[in-house]
C-alpha atoms as a PDB file:
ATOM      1  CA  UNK A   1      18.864 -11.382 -39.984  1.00  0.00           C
ATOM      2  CA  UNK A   2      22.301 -11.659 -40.786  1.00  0.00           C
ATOM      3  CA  UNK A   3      22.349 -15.219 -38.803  1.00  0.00           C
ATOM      4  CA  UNK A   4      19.441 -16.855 -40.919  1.00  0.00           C
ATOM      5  CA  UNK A   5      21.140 -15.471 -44.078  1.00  0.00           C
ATOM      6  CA  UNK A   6      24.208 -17.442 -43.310  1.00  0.00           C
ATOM      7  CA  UNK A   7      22.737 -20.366 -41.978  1.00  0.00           C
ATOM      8  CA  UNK A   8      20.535 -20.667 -45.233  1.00  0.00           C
ATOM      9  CA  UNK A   9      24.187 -20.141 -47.118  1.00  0.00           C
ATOM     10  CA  UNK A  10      25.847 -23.042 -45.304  1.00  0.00           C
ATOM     11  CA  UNK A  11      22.648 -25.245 -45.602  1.00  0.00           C
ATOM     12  CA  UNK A  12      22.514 -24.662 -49.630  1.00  0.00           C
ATOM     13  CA  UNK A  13      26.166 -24.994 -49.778  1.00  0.00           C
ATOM     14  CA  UNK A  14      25.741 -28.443 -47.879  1.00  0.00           C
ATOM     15  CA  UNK A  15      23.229 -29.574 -49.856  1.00  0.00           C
ATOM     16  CA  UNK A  16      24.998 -29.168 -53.630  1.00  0.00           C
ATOM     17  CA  UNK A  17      28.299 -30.674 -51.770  1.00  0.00           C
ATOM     18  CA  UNK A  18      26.557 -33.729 -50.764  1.00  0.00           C
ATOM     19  CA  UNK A  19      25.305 -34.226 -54.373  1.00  0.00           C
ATOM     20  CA  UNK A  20      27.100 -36.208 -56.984  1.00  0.00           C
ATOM     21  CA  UNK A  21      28.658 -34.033 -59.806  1.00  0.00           C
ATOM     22  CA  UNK A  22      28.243 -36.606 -61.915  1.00  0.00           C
ATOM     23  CA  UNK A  23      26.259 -39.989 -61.505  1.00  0.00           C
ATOM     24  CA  UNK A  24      29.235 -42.546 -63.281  1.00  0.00           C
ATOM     25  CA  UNK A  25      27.530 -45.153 -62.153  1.00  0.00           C
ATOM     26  CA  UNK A  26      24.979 -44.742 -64.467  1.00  0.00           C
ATOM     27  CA  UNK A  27      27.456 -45.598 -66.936  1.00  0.00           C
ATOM     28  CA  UNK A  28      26.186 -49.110 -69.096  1.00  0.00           C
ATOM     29  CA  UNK A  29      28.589 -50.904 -72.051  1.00  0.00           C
ATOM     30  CA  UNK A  30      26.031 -53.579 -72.995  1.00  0.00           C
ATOM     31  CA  UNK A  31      29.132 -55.711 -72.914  1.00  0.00           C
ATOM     32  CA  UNK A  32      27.956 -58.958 -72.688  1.00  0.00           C
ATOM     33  CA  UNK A  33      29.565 -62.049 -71.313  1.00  0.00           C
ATOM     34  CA  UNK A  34      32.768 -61.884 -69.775  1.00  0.00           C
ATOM     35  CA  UNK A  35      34.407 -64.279 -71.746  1.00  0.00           C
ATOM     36  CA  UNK A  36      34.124 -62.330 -74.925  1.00  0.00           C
ATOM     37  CA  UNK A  37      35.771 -58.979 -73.049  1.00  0.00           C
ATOM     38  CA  UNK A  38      39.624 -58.700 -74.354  1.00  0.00           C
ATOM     39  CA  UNK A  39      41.937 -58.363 -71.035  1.00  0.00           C
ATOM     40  CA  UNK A  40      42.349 -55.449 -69.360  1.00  0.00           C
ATOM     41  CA  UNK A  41      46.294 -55.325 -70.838  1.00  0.00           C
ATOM     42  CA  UNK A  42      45.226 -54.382 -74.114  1.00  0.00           C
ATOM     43  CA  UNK A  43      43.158 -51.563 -72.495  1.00  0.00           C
ATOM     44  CA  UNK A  44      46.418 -50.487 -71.016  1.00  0.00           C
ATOM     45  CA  UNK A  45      48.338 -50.403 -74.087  1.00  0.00           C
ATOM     46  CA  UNK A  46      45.609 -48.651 -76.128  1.00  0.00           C
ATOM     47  CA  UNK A  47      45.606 -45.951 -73.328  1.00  0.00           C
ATOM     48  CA  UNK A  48      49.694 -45.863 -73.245  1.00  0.00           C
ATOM     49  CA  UNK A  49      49.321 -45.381 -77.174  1.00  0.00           C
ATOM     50  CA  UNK A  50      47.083 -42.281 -76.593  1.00  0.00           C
ATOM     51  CA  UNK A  51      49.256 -40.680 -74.360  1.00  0.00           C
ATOM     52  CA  UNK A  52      48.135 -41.888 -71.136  1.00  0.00           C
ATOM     53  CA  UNK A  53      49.704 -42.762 -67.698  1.00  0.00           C
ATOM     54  CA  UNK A  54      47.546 -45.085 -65.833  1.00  0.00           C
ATOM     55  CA  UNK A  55      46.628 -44.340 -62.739  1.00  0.00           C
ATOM     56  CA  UNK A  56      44.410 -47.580 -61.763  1.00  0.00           C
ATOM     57  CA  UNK A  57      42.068 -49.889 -63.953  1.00  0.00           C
ATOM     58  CA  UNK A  58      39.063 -51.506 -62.321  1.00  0.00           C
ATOM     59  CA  UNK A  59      35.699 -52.795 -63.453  1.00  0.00           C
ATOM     60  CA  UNK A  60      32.636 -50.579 -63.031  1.00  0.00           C
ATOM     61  CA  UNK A  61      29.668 -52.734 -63.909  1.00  0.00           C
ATOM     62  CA  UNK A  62      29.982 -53.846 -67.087  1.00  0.00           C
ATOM     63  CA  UNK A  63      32.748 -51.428 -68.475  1.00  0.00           C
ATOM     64  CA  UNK A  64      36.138 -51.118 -67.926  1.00  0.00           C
ATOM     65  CA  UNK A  65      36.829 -48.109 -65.950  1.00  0.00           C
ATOM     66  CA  UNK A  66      40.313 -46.333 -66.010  1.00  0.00           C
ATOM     67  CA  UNK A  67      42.176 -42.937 -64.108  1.00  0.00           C
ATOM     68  CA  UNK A  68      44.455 -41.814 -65.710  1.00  0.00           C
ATOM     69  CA  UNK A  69      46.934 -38.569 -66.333  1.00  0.00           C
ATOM     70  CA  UNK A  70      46.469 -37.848 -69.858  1.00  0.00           C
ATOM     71  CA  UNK A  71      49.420 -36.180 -72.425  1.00  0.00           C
ATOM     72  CA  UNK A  72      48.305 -32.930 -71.515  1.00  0.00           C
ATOM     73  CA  UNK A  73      48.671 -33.665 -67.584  1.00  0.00           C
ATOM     74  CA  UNK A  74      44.960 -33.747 -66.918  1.00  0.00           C
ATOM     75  CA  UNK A  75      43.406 -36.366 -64.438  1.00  0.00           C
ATOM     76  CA  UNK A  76      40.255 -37.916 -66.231  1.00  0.00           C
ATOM     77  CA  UNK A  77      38.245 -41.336 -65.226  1.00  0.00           C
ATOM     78  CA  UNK A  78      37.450 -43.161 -67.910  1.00  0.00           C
ATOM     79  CA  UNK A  79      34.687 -45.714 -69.136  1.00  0.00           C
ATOM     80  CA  UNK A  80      35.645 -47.873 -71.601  1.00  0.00           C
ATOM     81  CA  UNK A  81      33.413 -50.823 -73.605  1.00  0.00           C
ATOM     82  CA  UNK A  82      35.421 -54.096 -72.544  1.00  0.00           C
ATOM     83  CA  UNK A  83      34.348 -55.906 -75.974  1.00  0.00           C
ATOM     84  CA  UNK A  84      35.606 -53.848 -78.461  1.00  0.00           C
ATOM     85  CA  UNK A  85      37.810 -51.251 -76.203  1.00  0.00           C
ATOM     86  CA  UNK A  86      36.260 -48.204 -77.566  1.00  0.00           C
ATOM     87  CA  UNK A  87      36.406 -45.055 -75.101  1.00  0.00           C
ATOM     88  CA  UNK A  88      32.826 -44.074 -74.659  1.00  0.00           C
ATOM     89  CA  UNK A  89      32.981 -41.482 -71.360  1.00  0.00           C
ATOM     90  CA  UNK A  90      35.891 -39.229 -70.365  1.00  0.00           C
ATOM     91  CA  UNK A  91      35.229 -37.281 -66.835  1.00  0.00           C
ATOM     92  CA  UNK A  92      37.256 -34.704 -65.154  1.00  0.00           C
ATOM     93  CA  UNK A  93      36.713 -33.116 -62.435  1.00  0.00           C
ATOM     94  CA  UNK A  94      33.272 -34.223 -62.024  1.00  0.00           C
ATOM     95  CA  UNK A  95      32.358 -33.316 -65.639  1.00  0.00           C
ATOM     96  CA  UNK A  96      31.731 -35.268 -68.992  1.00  0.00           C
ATOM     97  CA  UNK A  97      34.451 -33.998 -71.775  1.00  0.00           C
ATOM     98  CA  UNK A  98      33.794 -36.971 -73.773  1.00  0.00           C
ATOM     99  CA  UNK A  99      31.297 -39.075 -75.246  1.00  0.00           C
ATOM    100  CA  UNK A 100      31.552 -41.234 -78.250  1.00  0.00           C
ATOM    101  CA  UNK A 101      29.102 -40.120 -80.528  1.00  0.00           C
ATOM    102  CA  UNK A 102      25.621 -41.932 -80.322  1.00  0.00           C
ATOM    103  CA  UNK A 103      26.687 -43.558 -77.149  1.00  0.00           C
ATOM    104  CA  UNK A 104      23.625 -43.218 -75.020  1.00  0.00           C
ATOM    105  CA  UNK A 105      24.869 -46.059 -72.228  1.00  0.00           C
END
């Protein structure tokens, strides 16, 4: 008994570790060409402004997507809209602490 009960404990526990927290690349801007998108140095600043110590910037699709430690020390990835560089989704640790409001992307 005591076998099937842990076997059943290591097969759930396999299961929810194999499964995305949080499915970021889901994530849409609606951005639009990329010659309208402002570079990814003003994205940088704007962060720096907040706070922020940049960990890496990339492109995720059609957003800019940035890790960073923010001023409090946490680690977050963030999703940003490269047209207008509004922050739309902050994640940490797997979990959305952010959304601009109305942002359904």
């Amino acid at each position: 008994m005591t076998r099937k009960l842990i076997a059943s404990a290591l097969a759930a526990t396999a299961l929810f570790a194999a499964t995305p927290a949080l499915a970021d690349g889901d994530i849409a801007c609606k951005s639009g060409p990329k010659d309208k998108w402002q570079p990814v140095t003003k994205l940088k600043k704007a962060a720096w402004m907040e706070g922020w110590k940049i960990i890496k910037t990339e492109i995720s699709g059609d957003c800019y997507e940035v890790y960073a430690h923010t001023e409090s020390g946490q680690v977050v990835e963030a999703f940003f809209h490269p047209v207008t560089l509004e922050k739309l989704v902050v994640i940490r640790r797997g979990s959305e602490i952010y959304r601009k409001k109305g942002f359904t992307g």
